[in-house]
Protein backbone atom coordinates (compact mmCIF):
# COMPACT_ATOMS: atom_id res chain seq x y z
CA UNK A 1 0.00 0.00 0.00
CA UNK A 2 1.29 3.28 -0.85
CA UNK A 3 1.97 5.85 1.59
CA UNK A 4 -0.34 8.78 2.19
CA UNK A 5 1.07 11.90 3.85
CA UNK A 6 -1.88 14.10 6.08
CA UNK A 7 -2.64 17.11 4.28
CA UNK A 8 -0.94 20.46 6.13
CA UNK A 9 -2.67 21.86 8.94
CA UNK A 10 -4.58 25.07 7.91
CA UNK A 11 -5.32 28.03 10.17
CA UNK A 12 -8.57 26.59 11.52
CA UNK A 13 -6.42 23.32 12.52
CA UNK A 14 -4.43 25.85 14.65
CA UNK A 15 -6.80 27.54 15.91
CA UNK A 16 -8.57 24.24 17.28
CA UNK A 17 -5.21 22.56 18.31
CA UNK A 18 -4.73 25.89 20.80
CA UNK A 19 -7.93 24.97 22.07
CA UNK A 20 -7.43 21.42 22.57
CA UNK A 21 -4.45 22.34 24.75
CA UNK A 22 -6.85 24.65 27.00
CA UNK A 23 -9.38 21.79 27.24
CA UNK A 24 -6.47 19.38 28.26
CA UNK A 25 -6.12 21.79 31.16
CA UNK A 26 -9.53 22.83 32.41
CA UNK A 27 -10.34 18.34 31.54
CA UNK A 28 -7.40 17.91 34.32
CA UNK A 29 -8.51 20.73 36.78
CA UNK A 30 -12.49 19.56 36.62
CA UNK A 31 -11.08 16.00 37.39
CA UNK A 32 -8.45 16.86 40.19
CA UNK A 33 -11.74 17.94 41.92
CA UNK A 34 -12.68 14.71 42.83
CA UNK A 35 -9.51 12.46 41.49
CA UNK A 36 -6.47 12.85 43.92
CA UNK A 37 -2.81 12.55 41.94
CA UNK A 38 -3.30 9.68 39.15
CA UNK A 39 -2.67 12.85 36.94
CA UNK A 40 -0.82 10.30 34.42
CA UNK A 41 -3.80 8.48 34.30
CA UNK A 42 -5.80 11.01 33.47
CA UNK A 43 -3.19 12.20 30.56
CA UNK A 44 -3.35 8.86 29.25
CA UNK A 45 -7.24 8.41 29.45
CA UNK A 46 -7.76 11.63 27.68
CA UNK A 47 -5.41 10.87 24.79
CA UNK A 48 -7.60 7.44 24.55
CA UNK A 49 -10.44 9.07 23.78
CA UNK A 50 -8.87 11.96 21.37
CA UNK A 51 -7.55 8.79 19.08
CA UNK A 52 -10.88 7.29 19.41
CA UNK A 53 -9.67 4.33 21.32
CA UNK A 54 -11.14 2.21 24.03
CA UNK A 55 -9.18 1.72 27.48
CA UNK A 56 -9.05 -0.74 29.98
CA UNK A 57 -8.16 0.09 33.77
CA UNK A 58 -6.31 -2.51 36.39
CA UNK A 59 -6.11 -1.60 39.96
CA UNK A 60 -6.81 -3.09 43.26
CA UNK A 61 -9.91 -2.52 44.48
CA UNK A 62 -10.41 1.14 46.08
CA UNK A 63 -8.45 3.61 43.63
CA UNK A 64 -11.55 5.36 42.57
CA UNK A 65 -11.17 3.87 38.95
CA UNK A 66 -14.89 3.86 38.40
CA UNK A 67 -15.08 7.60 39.88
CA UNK A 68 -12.38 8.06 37.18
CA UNK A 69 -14.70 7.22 34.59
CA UNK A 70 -17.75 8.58 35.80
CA UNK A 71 -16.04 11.64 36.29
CA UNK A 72 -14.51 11.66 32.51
CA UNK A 73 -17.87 11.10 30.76
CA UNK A 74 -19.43 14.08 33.13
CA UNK A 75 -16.51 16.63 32.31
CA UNK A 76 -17.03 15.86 28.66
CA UNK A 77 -20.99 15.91 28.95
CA UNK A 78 -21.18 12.32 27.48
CA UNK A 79 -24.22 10.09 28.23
CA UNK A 80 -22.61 7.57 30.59
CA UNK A 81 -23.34 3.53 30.85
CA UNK A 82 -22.61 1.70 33.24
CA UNK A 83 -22.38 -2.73 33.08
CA UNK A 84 -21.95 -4.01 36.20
CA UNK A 85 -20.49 -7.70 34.85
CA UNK A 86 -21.13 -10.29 36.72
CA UNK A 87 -21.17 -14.02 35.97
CA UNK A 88 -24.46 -14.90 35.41
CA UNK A 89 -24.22 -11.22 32.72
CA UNK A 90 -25.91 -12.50 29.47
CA UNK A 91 -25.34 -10.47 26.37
CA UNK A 92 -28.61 -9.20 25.96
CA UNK A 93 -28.15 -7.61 28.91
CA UNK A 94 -25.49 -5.73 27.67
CA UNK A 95 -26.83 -5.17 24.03
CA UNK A 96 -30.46 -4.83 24.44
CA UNK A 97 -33.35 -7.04 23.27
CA UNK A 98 -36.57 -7.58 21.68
CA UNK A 99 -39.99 -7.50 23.10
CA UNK A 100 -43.15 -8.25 22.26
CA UNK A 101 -45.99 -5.51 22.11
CA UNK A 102 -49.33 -5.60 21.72
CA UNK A 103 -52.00 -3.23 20.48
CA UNK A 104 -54.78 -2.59 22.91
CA UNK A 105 -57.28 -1.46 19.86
CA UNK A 106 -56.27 -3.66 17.67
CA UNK A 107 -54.69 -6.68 19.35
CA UNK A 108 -51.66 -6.97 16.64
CA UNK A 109 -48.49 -8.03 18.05
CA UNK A 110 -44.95 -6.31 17.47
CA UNK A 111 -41.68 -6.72 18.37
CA UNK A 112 -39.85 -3.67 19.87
CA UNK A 113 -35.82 -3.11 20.70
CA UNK A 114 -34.98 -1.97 23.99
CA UNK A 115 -31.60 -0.45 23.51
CA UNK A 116 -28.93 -2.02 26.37
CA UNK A 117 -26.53 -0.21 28.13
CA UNK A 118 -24.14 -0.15 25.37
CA UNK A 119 -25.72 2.75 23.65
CA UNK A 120 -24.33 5.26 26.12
CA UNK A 121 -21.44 7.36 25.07
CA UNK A 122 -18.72 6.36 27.40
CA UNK A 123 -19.85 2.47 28.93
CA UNK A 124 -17.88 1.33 31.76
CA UNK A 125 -17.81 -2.40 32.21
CA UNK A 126 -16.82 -2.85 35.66
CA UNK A 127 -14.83 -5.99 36.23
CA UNK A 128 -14.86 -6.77 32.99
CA UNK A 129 -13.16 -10.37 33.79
CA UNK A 130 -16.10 -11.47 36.07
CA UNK A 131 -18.27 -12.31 32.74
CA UNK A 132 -17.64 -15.23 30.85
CA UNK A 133 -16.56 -15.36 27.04
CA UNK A 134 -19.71 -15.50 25.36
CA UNK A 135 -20.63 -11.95 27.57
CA UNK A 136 -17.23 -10.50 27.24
CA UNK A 137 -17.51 -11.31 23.05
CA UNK A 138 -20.55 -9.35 23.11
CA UNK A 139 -18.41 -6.06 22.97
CA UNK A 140 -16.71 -7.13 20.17
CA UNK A 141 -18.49 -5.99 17.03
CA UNK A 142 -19.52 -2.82 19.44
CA UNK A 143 -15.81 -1.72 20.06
CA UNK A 144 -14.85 -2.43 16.64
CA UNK A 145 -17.30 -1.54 14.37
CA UNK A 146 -19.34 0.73 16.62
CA UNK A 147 -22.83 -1.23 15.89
CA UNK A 148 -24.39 -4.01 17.44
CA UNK A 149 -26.55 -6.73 15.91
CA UNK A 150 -30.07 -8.06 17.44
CA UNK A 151 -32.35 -10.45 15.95
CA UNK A 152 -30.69 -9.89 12.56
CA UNK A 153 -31.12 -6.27 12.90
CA UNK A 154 -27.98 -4.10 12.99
CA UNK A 155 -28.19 -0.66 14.99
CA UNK A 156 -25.31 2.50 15.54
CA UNK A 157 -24.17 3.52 18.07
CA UNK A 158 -23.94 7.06 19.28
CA UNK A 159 -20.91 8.79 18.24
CA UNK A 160 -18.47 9.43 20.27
CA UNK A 161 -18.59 6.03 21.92
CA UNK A 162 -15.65 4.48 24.14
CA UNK A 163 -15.78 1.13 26.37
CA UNK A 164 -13.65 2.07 29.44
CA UNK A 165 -13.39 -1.30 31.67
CA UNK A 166 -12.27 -2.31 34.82
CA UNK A 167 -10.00 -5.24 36.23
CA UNK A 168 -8.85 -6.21 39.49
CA UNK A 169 -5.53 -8.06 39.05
CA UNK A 170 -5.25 -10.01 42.37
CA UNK A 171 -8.80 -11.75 42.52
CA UNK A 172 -8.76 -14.65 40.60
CA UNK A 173 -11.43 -16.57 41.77
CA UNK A 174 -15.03 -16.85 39.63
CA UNK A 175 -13.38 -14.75 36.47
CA UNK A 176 -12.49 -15.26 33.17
CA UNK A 177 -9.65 -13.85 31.16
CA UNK A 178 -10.34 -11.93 28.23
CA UNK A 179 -9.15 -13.45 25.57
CA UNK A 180 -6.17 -11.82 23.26
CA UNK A 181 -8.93 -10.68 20.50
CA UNK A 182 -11.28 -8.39 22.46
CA UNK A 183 -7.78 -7.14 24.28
CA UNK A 184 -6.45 -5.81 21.25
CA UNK A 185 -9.74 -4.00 20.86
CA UNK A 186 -7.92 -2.17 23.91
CA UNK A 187 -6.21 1.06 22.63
CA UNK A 188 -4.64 1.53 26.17
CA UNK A 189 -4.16 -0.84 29.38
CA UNK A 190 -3.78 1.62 32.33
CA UNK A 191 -1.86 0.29 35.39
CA UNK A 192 -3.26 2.40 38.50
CA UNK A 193 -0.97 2.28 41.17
CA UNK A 194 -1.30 3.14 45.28
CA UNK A 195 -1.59 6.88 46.29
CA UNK A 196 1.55 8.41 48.12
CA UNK A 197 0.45 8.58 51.55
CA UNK A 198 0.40 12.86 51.10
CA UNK A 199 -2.50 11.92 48.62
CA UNK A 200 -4.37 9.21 50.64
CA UNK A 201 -4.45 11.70 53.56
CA UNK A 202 -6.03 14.27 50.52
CA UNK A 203 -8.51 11.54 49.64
CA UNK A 204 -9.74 11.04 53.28
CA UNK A 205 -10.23 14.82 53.99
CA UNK A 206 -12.06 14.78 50.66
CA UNK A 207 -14.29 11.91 51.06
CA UNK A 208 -15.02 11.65 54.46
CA UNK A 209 -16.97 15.33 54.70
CA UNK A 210 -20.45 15.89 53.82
CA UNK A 211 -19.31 18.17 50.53
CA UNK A 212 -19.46 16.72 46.66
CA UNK A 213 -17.39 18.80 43.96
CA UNK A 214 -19.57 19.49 41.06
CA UNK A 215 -18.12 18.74 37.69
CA UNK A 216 -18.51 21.53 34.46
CA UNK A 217 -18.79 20.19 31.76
CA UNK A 218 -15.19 21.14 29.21
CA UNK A 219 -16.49 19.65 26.08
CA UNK A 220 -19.23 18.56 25.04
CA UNK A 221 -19.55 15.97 22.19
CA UNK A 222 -19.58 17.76 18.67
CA UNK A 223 -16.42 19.36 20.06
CA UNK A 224 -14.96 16.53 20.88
CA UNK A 225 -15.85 14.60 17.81
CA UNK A 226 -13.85 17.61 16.00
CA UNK A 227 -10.86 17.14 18.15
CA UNK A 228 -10.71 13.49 17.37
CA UNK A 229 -10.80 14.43 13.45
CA UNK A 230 -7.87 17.07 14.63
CA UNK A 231 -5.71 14.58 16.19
CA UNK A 232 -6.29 12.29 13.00
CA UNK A 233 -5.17 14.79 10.38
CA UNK A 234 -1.94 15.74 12.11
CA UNK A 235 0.73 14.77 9.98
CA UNK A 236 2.76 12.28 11.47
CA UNK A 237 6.67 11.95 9.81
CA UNK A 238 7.62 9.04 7.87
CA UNK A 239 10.55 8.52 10.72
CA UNK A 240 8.10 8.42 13.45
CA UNK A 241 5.91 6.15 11.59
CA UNK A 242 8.60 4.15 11.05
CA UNK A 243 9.76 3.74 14.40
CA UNK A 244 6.42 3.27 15.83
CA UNK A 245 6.79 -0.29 13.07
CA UNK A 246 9.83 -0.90 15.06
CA UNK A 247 8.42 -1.03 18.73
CA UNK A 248 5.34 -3.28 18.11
CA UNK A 249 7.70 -5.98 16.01
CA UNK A 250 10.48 -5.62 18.42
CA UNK A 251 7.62 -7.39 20.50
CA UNK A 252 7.61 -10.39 17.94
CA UNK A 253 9.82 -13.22 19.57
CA UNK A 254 10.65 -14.74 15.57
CA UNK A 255 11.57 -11.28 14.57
CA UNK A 256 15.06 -10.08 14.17
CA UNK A 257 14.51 -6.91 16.03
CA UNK A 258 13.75 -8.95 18.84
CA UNK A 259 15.91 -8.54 21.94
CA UNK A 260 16.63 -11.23 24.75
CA UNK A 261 13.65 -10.42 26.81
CA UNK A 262 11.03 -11.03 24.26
CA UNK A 263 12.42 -14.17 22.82
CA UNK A 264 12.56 -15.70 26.75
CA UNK A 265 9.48 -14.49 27.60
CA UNK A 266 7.20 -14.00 24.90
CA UNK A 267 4.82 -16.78 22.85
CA UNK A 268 2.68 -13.88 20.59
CA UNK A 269 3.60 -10.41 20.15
CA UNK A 270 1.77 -7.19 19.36
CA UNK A 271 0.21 -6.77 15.89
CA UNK A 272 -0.19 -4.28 13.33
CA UNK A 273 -3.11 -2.94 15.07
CA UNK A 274 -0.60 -2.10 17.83
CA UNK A 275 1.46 -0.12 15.01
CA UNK A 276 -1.72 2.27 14.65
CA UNK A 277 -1.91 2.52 18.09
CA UNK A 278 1.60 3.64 18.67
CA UNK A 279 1.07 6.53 16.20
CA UNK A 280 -2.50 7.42 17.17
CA UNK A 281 -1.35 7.71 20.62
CA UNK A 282 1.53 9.72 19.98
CA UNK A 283 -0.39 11.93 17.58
CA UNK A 284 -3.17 13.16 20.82
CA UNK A 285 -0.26 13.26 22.74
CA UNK A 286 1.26 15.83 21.10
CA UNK A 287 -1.71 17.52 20.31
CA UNK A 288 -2.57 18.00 23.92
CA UNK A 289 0.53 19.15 24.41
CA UNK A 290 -0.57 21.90 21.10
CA UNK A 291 2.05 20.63 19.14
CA UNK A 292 1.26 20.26 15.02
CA UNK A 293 3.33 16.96 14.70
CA UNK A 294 4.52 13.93 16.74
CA UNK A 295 7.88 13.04 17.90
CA UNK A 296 9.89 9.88 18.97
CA UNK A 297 9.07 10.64 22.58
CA UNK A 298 5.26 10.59 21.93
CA UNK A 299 5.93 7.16 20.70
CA UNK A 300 8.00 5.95 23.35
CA UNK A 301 5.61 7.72 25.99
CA UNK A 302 2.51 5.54 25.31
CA UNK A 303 4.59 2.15 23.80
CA UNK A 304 3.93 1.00 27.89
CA UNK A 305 0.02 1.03 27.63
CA UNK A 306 -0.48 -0.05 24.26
CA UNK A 307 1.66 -2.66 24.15
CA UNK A 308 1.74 -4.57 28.20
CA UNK A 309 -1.65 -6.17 27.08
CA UNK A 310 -0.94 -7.38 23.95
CA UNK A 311 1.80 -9.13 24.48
CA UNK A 312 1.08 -13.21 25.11
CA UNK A 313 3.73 -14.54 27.87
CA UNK A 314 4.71 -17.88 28.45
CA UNK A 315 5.10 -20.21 31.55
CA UNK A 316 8.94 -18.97 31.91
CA UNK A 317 7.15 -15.03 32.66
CA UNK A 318 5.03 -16.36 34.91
CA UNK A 319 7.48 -18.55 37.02
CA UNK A 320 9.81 -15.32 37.26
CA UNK A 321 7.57 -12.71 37.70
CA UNK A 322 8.60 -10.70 34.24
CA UNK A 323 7.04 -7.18 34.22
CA UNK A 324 7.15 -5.35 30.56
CA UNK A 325 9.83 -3.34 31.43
CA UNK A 326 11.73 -6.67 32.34
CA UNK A 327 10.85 -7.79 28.72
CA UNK A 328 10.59 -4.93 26.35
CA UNK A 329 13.52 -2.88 25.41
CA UNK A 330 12.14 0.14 22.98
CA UNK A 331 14.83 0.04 20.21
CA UNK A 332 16.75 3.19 19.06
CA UNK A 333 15.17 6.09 17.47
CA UNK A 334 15.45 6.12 13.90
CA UNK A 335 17.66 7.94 12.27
């Protein structure tokens, strides 16, 4: 496939990329109201949805994750969904189904769709890894293709639309992993971490009073949709494109760019929808930083979260404990 170069930016494109840098502000002060530190997380949440990507969460139980997203979807004034998963979750439940009506006057039956949770703007599957397959699969055609299908019927949904989902690492017990194909559907994996004990002592003053911070709304969704279509049309330079190639197939075990870590440690590496990622990333990265073009940095910056979940380990990982950083080494910039 030849390559196609984005057009140049024209004043508009400025104009808007200036004010995607002030939303990326006032995004971060509206959620610091209620979201203590994490301000990484937030970064890399907000560049998720400027590429148009889904994200998946993993923390311990506790770090305000689904506050995070609640909080996300009311700063942006999205209509917000929330799946509960659980493991008796059917997919109807998360897709909607069809009932049967009847006319009082003239007793003629019809069915009618009742639209599931999933047609919310931002839908937060909490504990995504407490359904089983055939629930979890159910997001599949909705994350990729952004429609679902009922009864034969297929059905949009809204635009923008994002599956943010939750996942507690250490409990094992009743859940299912999801498998690698509705992970790669992933844009991001974000690793929440503890609070420093400054900003658990923050978090207790905060939620332990009788006051709740309202949240004003930054953007609302025509904006955003034209923010996403921003971040897409900034040109990205062969070089970084090229390098961006390099990370996901240095992930490849039977690749030559391969270093020592991923040949011990890896079965499967990332795939070309990783690639994308890489560069989509990088490109709202640098536009929230109101910059007209992405660098090797950008890359580097979100290789971490697009890459830890796609990545298939073998028994050898497990037995010692490997962490990505333990695996991956991000090759050389190119030159």
């Amino acid at each position: 496939m030849p390559s196609q170069s984005s057009p140049p930016l024209v004043n508009d494109d400025i104009v808007l990329l200036g004010r995607l840098a002030e939303a990326r502000t006032q995004l971060r002060a509206q959620i610091a109201r209620r979201i203590v530190g994490q301000a990484q997380i937030v970064d890399d949440l907000v560049a998720a949805l400027l590429a148009g990507g889904h994200a998946v969460l993993v923390g311990v139980p506790g770090l305000a994750k689904t506050l995070l997203v609640q909080t996300v979807s009311q700063a942006l004034a999205l209509s917000f969904s929330r799946v509960q998963f659980t493991p008796d979750l059917m997919p109807s439940d998360i897709t909607g189904t069809e009932l049967m009506e009847e006319e009082a006057s003239t007793g003629r039956r019809t069915f009618r769709f009742v639209k599931g949770p999933i047609f919310g703007q931002v839908v937060l599957a909490d504990e995504i890894n407490r359904a089983p397959p055939k629930t979890q699969a159910a997001l599949l055609q909705a994350m990729q293709e952004r429609t679902v299908t009922v009864a034969g019927h297929t059905y949009s949904l809204p635009s923008p639309f994002f599956v943010l989902a939750t996942q507690n690492p250490i409990e094992q017990e009743g859940t299912y992993p999801l498998p690698e194909a509705q992970l790669d559907r992933f844009m991001f994996e974000l690793r929440l971490g503890y609070p420093s004990r400054e900003e658990e002592e923050q978090i207790v003053h905060a939620t332990t009073g009788d006051r709740a911070p309202e949240i004003t709304p930054v953007l609302g969704a025509e904006e955003l949709l034209a923010l996403q279509q921003l971040v897409r049309r900034l040109p990205a330079p062969p070089s970084v494109v090229q390098y961006a190639v390099m990370v996901a197939r240095s992930t490849r075990p039977d690749d030559p760019m391969a270093g020592p870590g991923v040949k011990k440690y890896v079965s499967w590496g990332a795939g070309p929808r990783a690639s994308q990622y890489l560069v989509l990333g990088a490109k709202a990265r640098a536009a929230m930083d109101g910059r007209a073009a992405p660098d090797f940095e950008d890359v580097r910056a979100v290789a971490p979260a697009v890459l830890r979940h796609r990545l298939v380990l073998n028994f050898q990982a497990e037995a010692d404990n490997a962490e990505f950083h333990d695996i991956v080494r991000l090759p050389d910039a190119v030159k």
